[in-house]
PDB file of N, CA and C in Angstrom:
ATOM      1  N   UNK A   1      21.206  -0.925 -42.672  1.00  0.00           N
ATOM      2  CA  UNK A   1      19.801  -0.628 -42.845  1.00  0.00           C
ATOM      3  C   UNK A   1      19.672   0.815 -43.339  1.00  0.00           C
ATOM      4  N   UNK A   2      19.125   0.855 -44.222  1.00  0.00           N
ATOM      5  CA  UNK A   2      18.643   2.410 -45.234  1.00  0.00           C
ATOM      6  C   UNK A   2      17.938   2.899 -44.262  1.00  0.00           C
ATOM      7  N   UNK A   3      17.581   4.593 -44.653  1.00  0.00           N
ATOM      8  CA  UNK A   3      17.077   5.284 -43.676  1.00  0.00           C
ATOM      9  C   UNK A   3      14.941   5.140 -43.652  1.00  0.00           C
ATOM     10  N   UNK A   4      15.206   4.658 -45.540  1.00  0.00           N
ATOM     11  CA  UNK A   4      13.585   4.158 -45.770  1.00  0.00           C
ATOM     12  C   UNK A   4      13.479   2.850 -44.637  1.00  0.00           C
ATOM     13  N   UNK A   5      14.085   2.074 -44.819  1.00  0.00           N
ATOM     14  CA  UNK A   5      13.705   0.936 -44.217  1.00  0.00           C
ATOM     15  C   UNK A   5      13.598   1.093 -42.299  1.00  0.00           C
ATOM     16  N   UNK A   6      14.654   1.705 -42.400  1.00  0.00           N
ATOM     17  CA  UNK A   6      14.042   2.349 -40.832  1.00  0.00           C
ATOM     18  C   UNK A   6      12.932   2.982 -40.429  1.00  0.00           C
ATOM     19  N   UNK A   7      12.638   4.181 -41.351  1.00  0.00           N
ATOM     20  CA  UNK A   7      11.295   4.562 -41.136  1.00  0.00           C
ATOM     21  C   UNK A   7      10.110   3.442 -41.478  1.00  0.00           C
ATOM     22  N   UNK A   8      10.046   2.605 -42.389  1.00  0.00           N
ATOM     23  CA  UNK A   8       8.993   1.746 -42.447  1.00  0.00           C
ATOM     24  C   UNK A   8       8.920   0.911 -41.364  1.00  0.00           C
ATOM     25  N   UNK A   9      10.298   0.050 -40.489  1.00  0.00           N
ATOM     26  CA  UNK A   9       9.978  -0.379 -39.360  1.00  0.00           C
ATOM     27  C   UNK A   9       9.623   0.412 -38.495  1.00  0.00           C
ATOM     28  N   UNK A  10       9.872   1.140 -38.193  1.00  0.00           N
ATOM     29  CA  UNK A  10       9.392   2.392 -36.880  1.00  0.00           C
ATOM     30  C   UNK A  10       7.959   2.688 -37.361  1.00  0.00           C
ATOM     31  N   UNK A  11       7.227   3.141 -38.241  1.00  0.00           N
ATOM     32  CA  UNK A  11       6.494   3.844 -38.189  1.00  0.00           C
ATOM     33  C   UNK A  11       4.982   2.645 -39.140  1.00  0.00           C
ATOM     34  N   UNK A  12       5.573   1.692 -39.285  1.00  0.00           N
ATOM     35  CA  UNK A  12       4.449   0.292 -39.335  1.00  0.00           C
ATOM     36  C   UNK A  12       4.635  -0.278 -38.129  1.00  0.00           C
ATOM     37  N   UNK A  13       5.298  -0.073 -37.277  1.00  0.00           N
ATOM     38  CA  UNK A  13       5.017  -0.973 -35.800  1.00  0.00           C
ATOM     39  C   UNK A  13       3.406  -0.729 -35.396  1.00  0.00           C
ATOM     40  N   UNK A  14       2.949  -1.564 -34.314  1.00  0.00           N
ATOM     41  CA  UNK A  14       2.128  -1.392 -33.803  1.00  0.00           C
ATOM     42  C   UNK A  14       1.475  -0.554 -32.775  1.00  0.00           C
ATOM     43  N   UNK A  15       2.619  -0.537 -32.309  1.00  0.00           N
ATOM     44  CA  UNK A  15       2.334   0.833 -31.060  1.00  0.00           C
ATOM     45  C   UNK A  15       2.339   1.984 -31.839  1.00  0.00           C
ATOM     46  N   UNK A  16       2.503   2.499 -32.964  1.00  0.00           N
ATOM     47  CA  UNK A  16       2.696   3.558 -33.492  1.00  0.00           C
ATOM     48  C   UNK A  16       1.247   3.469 -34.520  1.00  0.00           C
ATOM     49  N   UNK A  17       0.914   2.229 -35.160  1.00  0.00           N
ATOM     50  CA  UNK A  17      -0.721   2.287 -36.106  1.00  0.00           C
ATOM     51  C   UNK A  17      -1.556   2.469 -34.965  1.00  0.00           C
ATOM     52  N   UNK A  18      -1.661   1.810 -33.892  1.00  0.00           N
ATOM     53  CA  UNK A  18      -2.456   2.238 -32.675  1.00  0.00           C
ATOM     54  C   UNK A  18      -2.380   3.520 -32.127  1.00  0.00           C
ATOM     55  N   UNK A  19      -1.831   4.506 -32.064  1.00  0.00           N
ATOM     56  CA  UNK A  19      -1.495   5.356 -31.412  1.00  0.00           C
ATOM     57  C   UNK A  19      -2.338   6.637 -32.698  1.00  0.00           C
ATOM     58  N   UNK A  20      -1.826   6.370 -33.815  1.00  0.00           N
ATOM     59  CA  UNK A  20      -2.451   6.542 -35.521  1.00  0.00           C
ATOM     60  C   UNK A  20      -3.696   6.465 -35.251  1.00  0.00           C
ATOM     61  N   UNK A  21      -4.083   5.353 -34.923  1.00  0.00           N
ATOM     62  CA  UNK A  21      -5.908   5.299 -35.415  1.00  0.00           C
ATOM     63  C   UNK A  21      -6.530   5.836 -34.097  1.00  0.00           C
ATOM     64  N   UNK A  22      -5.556   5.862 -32.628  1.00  0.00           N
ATOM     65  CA  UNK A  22      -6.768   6.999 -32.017  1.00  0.00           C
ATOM     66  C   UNK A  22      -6.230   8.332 -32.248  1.00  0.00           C
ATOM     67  N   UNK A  23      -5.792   8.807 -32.872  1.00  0.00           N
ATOM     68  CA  UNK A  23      -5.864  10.192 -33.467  1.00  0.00           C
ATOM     69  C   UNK A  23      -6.353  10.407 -34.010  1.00  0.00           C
ATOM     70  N   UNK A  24      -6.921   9.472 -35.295  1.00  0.00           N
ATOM     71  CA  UNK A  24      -7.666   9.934 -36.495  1.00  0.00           C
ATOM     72  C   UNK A  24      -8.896   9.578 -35.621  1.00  0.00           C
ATOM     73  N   UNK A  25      -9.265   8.439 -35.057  1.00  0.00           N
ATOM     74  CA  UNK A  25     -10.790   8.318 -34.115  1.00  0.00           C
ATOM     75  C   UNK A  25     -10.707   9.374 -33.311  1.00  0.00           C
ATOM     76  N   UNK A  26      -9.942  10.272 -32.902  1.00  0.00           N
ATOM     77  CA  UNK A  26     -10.601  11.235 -32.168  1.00  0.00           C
ATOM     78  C   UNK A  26     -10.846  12.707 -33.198  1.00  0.00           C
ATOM     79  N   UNK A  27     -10.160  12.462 -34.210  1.00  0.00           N
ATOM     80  CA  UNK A  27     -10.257  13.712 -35.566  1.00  0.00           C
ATOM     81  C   UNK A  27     -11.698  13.643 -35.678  1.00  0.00           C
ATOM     82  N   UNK A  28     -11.932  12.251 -35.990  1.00  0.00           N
ATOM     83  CA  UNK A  28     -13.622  12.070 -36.909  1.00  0.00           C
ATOM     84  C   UNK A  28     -14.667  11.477 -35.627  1.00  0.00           C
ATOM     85  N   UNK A  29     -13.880  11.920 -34.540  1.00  0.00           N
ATOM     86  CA  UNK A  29     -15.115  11.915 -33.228  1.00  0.00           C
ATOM     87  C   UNK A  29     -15.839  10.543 -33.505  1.00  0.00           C
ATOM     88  N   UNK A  30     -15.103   9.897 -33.486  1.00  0.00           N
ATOM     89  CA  UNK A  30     -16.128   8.402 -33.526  1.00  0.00           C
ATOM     90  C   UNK A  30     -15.929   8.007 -32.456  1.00  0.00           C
ATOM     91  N   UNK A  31     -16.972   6.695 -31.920  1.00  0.00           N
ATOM     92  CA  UNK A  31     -17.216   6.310 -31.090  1.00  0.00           C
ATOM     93  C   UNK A  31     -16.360   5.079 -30.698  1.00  0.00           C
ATOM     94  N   UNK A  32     -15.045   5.042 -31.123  1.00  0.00           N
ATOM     95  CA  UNK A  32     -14.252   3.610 -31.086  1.00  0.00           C
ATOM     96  C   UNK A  32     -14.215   3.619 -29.413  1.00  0.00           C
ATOM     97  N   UNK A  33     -14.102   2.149 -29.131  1.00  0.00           N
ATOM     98  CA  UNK A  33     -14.188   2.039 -27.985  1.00  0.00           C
ATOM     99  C   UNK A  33     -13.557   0.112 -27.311  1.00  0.00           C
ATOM    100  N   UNK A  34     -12.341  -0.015 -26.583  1.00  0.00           N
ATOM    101  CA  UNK A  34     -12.090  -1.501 -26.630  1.00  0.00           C
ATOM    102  C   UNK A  34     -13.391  -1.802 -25.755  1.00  0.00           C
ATOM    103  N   UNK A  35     -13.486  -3.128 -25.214  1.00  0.00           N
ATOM    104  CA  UNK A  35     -14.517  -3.762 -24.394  1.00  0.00           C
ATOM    105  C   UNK A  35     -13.126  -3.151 -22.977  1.00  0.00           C
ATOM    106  N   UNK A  36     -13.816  -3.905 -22.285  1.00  0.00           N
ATOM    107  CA  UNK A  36     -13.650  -3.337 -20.912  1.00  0.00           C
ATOM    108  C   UNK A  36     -12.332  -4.515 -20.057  1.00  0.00           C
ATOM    109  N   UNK A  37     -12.804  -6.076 -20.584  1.00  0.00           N
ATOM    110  CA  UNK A  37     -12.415  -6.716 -20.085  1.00  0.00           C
ATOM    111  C   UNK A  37     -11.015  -7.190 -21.636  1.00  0.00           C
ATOM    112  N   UNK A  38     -10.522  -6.541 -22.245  1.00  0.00           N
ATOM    113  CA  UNK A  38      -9.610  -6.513 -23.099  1.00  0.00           C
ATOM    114  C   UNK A  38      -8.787  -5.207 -22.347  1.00  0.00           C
ATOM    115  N   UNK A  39      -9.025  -3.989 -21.622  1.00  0.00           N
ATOM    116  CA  UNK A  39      -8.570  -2.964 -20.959  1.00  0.00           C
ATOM    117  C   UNK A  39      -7.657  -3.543 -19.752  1.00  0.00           C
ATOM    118  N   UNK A  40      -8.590  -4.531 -19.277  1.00  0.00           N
ATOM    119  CA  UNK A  40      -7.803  -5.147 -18.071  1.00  0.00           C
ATOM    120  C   UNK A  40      -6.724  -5.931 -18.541  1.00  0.00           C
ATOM    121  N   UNK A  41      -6.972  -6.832 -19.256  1.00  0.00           N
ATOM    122  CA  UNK A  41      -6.137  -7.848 -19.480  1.00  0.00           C
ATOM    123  C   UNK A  41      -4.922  -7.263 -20.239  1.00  0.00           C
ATOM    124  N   UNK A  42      -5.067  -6.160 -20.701  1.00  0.00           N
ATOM    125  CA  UNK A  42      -3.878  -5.387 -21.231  1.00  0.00           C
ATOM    126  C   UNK A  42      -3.035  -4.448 -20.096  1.00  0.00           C
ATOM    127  N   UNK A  43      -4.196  -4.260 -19.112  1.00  0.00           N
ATOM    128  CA  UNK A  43      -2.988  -3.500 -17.920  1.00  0.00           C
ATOM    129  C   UNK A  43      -2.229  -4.487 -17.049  1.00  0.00           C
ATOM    130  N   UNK A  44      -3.087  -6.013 -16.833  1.00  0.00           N
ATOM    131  CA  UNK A  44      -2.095  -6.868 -16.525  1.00  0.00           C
ATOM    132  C   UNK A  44      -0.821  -7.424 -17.099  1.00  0.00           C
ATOM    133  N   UNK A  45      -1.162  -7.292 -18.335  1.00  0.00           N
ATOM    134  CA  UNK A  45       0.000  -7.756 -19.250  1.00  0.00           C
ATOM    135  C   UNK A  45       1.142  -7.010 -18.747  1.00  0.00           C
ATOM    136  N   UNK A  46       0.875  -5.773 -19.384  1.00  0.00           N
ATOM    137  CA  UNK A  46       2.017  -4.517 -19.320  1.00  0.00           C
ATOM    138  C   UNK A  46       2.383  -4.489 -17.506  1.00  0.00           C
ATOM    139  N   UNK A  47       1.891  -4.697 -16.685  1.00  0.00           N
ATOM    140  CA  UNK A  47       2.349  -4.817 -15.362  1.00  0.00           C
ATOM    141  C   UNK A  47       3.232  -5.553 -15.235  1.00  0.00           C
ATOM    142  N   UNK A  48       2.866  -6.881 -15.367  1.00  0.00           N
ATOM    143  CA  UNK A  48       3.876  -8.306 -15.205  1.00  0.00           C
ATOM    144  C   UNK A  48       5.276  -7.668 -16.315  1.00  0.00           C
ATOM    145  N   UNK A  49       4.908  -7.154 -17.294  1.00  0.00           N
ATOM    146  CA  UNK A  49       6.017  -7.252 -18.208  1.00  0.00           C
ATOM    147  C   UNK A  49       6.921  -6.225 -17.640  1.00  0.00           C
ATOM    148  N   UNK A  50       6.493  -5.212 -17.315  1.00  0.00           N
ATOM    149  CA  UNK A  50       7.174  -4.193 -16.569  1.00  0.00           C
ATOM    150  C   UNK A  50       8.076  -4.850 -15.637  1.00  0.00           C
ATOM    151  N   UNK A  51       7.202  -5.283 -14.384  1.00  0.00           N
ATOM    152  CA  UNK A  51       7.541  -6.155 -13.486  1.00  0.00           C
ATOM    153  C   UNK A  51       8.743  -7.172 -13.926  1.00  0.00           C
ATOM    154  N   UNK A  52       8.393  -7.556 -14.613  1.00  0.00           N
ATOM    155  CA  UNK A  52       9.686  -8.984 -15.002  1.00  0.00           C
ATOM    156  C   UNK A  52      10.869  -7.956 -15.785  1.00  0.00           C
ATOM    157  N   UNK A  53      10.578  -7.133 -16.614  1.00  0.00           N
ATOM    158  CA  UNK A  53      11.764  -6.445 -17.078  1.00  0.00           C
ATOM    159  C   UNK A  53      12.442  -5.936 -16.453  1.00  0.00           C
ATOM    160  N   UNK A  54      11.872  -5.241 -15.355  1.00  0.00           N
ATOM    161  CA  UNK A  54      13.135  -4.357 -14.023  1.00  0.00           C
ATOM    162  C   UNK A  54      13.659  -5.705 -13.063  1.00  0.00           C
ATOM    163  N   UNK A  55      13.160  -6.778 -12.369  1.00  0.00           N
ATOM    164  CA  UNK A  55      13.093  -7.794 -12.218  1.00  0.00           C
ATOM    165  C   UNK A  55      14.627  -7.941 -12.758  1.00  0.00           C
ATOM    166  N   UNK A  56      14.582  -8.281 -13.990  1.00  0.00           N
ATOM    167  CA  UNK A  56      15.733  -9.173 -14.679  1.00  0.00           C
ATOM    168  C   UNK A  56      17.011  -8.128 -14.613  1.00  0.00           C
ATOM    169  N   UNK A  57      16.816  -6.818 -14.818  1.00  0.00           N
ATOM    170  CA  UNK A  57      17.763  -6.246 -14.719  1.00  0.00           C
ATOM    171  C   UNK A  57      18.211  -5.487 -13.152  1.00  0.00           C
ATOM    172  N   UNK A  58      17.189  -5.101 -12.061  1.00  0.00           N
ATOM    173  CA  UNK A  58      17.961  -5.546 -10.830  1.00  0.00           C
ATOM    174  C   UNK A  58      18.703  -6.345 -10.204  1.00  0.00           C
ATOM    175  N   UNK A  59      18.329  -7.656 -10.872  1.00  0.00           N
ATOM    176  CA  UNK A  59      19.333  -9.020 -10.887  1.00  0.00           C
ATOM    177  C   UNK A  59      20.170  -8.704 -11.286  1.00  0.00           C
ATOM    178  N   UNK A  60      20.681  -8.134 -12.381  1.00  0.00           N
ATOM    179  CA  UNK A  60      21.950  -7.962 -13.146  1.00  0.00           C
ATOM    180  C   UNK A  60      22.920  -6.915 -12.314  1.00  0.00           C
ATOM    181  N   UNK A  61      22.079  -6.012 -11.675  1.00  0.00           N
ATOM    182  CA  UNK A  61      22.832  -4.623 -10.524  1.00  0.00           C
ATOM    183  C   UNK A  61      23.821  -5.731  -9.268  1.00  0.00           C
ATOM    184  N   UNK A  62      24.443  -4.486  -8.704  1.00  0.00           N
ATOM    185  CA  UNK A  62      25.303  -4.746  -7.598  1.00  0.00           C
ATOM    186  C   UNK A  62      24.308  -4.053  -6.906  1.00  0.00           C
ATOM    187  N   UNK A  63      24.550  -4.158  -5.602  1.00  0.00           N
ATOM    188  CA  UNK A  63      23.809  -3.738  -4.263  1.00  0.00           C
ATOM    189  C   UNK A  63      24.662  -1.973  -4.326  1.00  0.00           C
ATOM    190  N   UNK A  64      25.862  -1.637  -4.997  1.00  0.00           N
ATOM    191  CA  UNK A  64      26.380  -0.732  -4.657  1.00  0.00           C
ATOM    192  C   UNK A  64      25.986   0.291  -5.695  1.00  0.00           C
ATOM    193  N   UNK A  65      25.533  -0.364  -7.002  1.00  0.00           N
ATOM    194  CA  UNK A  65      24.916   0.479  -7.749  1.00  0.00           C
ATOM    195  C   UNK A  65      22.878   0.710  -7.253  1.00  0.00           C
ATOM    196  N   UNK A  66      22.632   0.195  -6.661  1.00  0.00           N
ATOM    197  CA  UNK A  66      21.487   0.127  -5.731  1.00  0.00           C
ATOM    198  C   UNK A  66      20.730   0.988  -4.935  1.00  0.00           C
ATOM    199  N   UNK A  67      22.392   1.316  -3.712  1.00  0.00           N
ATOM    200  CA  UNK A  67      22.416   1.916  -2.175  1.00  0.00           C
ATOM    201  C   UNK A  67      21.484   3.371  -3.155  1.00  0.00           C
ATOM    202  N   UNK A  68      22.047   3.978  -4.118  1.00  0.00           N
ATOM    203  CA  UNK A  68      21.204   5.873  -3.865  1.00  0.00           C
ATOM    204  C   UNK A  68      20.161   5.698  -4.069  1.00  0.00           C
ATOM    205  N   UNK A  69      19.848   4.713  -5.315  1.00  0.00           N
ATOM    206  CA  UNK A  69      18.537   4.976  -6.092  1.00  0.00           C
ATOM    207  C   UNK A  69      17.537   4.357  -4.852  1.00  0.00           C
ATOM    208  N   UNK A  70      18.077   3.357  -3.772  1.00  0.00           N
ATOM    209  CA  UNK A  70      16.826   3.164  -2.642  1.00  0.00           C
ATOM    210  C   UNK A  70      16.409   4.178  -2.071  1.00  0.00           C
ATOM    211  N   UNK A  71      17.547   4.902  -1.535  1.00  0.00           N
ATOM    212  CA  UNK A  71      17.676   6.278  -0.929  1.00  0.00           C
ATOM    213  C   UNK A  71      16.692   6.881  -1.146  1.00  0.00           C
ATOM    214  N   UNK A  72      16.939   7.680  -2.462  1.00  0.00           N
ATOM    215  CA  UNK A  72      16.044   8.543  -2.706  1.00  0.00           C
ATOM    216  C   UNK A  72      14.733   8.159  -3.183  1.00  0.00           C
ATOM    217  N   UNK A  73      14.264   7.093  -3.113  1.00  0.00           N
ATOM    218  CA  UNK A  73      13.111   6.505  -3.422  1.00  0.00           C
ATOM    219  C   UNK A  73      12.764   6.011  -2.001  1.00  0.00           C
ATOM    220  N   UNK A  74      13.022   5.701  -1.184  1.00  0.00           N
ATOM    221  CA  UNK A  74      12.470   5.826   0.402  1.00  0.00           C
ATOM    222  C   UNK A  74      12.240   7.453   0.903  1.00  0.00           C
ATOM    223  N   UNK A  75      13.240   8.254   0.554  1.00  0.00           N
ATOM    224  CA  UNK A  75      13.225  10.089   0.509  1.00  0.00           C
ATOM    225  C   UNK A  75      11.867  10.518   0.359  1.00  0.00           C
ATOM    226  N   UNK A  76      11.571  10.135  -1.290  1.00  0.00           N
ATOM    227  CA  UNK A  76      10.988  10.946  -1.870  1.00  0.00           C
ATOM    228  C   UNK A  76       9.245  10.130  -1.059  1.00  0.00           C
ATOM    229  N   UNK A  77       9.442   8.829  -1.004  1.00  0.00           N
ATOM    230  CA  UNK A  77       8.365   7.926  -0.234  1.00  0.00           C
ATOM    231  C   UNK A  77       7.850   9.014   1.116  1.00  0.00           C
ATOM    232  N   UNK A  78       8.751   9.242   1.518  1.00  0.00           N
ATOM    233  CA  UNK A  78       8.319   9.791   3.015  1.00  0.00           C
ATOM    234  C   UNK A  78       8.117  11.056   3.011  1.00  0.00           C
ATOM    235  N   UNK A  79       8.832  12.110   1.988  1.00  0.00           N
ATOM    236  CA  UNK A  79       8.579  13.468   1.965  1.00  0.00           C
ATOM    237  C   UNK A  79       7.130  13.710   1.079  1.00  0.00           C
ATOM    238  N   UNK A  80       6.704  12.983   0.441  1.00  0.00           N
ATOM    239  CA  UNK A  80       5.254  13.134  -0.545  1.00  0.00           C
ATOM    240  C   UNK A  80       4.538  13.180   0.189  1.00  0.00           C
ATOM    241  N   UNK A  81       3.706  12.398   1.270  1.00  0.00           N
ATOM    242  CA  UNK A  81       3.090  12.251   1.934  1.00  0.00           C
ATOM    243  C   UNK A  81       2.887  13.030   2.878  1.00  0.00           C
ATOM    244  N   UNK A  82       4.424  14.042   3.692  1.00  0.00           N
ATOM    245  CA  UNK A  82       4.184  15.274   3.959  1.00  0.00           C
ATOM    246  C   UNK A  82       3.581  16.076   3.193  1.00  0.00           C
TER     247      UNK A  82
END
């Protein structure tokens, strides 16, 4: 793959024209705006997907590659709250 053709996939993706047009909507101060109930249904999406992606690859872990990262994520659980 050429280095053009890389940049045209990377930078025509979607997360990247989206990311594009609220920059320029916030350049020319317009009033773009999604509905409310398209906001939700997009934070559920990205939840579950999140969710199922770590999901599939904790499955794939050993319990021994596991033991720190609980650790310090029970650690850091109990010292925040102090």
């Amino acid at each position: 793959m050429s280095i053009l053709q890389l940049l045209q996939a990377n930078l025509l993706s979607p997360v990247i024209l989206c990311f594009v047009l609220g920059i320029i909507a916030t350049l020319v101060r317009s009033d773009l705006e999604l509905p409310d109930a398209f906001i939700v249904a997009m934070s559920i999406y990205l939840i579950l997907a999140i969710g199922l992606k770590g999901g599939v690859e904790i499955s794939k872990a050993s319990l021994d590659q596991m033991i720190r990262p609980i650790e310090v994520t029970l650690a850091l659980g109990v010292a925040i709250p102090i």
